[in-house]
Protein backbone atom coordinates (compact mmCIF):
# COMPACT_ATOMS: atom_id res chain seq x y z
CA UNK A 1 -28.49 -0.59 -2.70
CA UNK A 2 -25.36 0.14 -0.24
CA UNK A 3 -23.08 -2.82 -0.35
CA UNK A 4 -21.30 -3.71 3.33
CA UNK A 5 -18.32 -5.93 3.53
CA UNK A 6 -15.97 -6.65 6.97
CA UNK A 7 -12.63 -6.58 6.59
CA UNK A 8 -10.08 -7.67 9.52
CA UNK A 9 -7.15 -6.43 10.00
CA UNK A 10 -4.79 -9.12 11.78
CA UNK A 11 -0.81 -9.84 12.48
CA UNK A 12 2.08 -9.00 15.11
CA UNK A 13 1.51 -5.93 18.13
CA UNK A 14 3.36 -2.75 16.80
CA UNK A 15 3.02 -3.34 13.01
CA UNK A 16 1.02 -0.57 12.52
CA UNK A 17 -2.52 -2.04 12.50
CA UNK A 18 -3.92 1.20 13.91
CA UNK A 19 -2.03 3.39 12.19
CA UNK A 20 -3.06 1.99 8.64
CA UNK A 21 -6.64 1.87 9.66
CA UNK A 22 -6.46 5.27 11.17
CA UNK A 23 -4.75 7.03 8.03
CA UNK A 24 -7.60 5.33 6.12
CA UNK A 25 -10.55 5.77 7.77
CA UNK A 26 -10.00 9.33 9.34
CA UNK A 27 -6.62 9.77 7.34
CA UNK A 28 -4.97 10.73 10.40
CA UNK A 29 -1.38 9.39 11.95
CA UNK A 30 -0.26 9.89 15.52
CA UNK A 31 3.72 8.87 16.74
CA UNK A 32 2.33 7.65 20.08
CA UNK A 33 1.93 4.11 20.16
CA UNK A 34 -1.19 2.65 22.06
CA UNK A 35 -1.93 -0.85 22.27
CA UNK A 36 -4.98 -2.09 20.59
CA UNK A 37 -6.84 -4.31 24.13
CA UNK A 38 -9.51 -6.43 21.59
CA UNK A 39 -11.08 -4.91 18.68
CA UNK A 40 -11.86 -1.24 17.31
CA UNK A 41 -14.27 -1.30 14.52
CA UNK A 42 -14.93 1.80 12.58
CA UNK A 43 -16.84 2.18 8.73
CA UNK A 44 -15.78 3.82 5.67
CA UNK A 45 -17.59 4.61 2.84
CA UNK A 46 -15.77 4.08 -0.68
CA UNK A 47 -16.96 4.55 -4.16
CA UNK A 48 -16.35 1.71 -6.28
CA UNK A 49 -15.68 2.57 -10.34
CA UNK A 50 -19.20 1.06 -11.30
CA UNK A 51 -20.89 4.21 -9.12
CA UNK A 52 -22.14 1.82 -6.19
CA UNK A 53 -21.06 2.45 -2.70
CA UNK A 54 -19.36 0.20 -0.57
CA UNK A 55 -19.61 0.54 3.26
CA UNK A 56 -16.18 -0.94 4.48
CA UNK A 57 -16.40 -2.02 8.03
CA UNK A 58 -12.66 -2.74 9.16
CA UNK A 59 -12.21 -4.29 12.08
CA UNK A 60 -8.61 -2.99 13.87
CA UNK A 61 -7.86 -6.43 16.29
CA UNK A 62 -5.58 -6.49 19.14
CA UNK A 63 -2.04 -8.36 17.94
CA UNK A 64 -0.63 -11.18 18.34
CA UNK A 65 2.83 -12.37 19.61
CA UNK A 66 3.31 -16.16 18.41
CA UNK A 67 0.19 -17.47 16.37
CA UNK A 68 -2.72 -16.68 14.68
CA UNK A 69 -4.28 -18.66 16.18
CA UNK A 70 -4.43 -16.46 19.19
CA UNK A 71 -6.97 -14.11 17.30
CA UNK A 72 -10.67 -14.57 18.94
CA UNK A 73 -12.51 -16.64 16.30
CA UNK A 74 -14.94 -14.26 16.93
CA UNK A 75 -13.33 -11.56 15.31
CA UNK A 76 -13.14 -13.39 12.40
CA UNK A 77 -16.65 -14.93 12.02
CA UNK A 78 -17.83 -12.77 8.75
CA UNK A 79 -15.59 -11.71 7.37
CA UNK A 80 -15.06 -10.84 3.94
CA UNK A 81 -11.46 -9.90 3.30
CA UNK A 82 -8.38 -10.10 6.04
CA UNK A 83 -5.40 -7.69 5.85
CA UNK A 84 -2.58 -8.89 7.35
CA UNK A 85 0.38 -6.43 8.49
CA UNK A 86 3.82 -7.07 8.90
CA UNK A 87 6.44 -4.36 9.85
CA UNK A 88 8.81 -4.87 7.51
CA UNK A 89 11.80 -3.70 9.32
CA UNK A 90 11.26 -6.26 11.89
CA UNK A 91 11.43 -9.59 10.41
CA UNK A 92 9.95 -11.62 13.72
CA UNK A 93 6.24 -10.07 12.30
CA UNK A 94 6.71 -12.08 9.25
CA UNK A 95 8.09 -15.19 10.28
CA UNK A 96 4.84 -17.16 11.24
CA UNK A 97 3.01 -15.50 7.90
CA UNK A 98 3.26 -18.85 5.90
CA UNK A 99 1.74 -20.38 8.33
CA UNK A 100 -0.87 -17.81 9.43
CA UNK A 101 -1.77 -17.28 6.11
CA UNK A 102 -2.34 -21.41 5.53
CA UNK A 103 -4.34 -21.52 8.78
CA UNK A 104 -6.59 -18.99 7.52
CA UNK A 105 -6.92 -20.54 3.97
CA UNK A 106 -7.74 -23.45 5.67
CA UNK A 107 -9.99 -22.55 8.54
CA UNK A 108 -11.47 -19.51 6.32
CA UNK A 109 -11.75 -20.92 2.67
CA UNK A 110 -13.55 -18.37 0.96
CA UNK A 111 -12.44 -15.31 2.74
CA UNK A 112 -9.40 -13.90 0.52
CA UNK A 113 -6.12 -12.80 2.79
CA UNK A 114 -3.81 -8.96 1.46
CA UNK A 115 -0.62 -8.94 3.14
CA UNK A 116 0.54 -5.83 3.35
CA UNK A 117 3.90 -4.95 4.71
CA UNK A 118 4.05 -1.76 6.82
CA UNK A 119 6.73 1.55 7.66
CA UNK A 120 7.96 1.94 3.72
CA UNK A 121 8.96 5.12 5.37
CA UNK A 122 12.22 3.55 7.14
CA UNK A 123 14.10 1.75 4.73
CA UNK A 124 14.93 1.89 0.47
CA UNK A 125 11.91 0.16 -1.09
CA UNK A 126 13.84 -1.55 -3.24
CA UNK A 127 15.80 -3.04 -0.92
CA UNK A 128 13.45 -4.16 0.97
CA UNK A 129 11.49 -5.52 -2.00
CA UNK A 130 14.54 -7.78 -3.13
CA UNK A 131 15.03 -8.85 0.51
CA UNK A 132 11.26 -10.11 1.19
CA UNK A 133 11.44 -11.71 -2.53
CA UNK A 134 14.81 -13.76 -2.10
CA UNK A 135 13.12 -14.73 1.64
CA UNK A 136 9.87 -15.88 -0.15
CA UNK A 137 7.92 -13.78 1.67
CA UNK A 138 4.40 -13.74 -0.09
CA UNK A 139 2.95 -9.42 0.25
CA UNK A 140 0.50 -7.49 -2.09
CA UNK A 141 1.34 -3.82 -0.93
CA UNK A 142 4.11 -2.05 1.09
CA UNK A 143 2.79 1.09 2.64
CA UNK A 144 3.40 3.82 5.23
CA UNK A 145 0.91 4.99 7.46
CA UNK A 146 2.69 7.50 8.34
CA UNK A 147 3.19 9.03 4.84
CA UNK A 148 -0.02 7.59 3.40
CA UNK A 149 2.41 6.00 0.71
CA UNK A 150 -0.24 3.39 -0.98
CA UNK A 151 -2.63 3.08 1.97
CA UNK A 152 -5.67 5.07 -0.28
CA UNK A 153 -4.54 2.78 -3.18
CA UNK A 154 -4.17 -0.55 -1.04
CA UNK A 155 -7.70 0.04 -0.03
CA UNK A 156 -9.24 0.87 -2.90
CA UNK A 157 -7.79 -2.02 -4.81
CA UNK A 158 -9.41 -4.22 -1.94
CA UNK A 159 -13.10 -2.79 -2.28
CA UNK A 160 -13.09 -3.61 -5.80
CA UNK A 161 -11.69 -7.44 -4.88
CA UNK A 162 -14.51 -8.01 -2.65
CA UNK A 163 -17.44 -6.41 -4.70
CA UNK A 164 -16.77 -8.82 -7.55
């Protein structure tokens, strides 16, 4: 039996949304920047450790420039996981995520929320590390899309999460 979960992948425009779920799915990057207008969805199949087979379907949605809240609840209806992406070079991404993060804990109650901080490929990860920590900004994973630093393991990490 092939498992299916939906994963969402939510926060700021120019994070890197599509660029994560692009190296993922197709594990392709692109430096052009295009605007995601509403929702791309796209499937990936992953092998879990037991042997099953998990049929991720992530859903890439449009960003946001001031609130969650902004998302279309319909994008959200399902949903089994939610990723949500902050650049981490640009700190405006991550200034609402408290409160994004409680309005989905609250609205969402038994759909767990990654954050995962984007563009490790533009600053000293441990820099950046102690900066978000003394800030208090809550993340699971910093990646790079671009180099594919943690993306495979971010993901894979999450499939196991949500087959539990």
């Amino acid at each position: 039996m092939k498992l299916s979960k939906k994963v969402v992948l939510l926060g700021h425009f120019g994070v890197g949304k599509t660029s994560l779920f692009r190296r993922f799915v197709d594990n392709e990057f692109s430096e052009e920047y295009k605007v995601t207008l509403g929702v791309q969805i796209k499937k990936k199949l992953v092998q879990l450790p037991d042997g099953r087979e998990l049929s991720m379907i992530i859903w890439d949605t449009e960003g946001h420039s001031d609130s969650i809240e902004d998302t279309r609840k319909s994008y959200l209806l399902g949903s089994h996981a939610f990723i949500y992406v902050f650049d981490i070079t640009r700190e405006q991404t991550y200034s609402t995520l408290k409160q994004d993060l409680e309005y989905l804990e609250k609205h969402y109650t038994k759909v767990p929320a990654k954050v995962l901080g984007n563009k490790l490929d533009l600053v000293n990860e441990k820099e950046i590390t102690s900066h978000l920590k003394s800030q208090n900004i809550p993340f699971d994973c910093l990646t790079s899309a671009k180099t594919n630093k943690n993306v495979q393991d971010f993901f894979s990490d999450l499939a196991k999460d949500i087959t539990k």
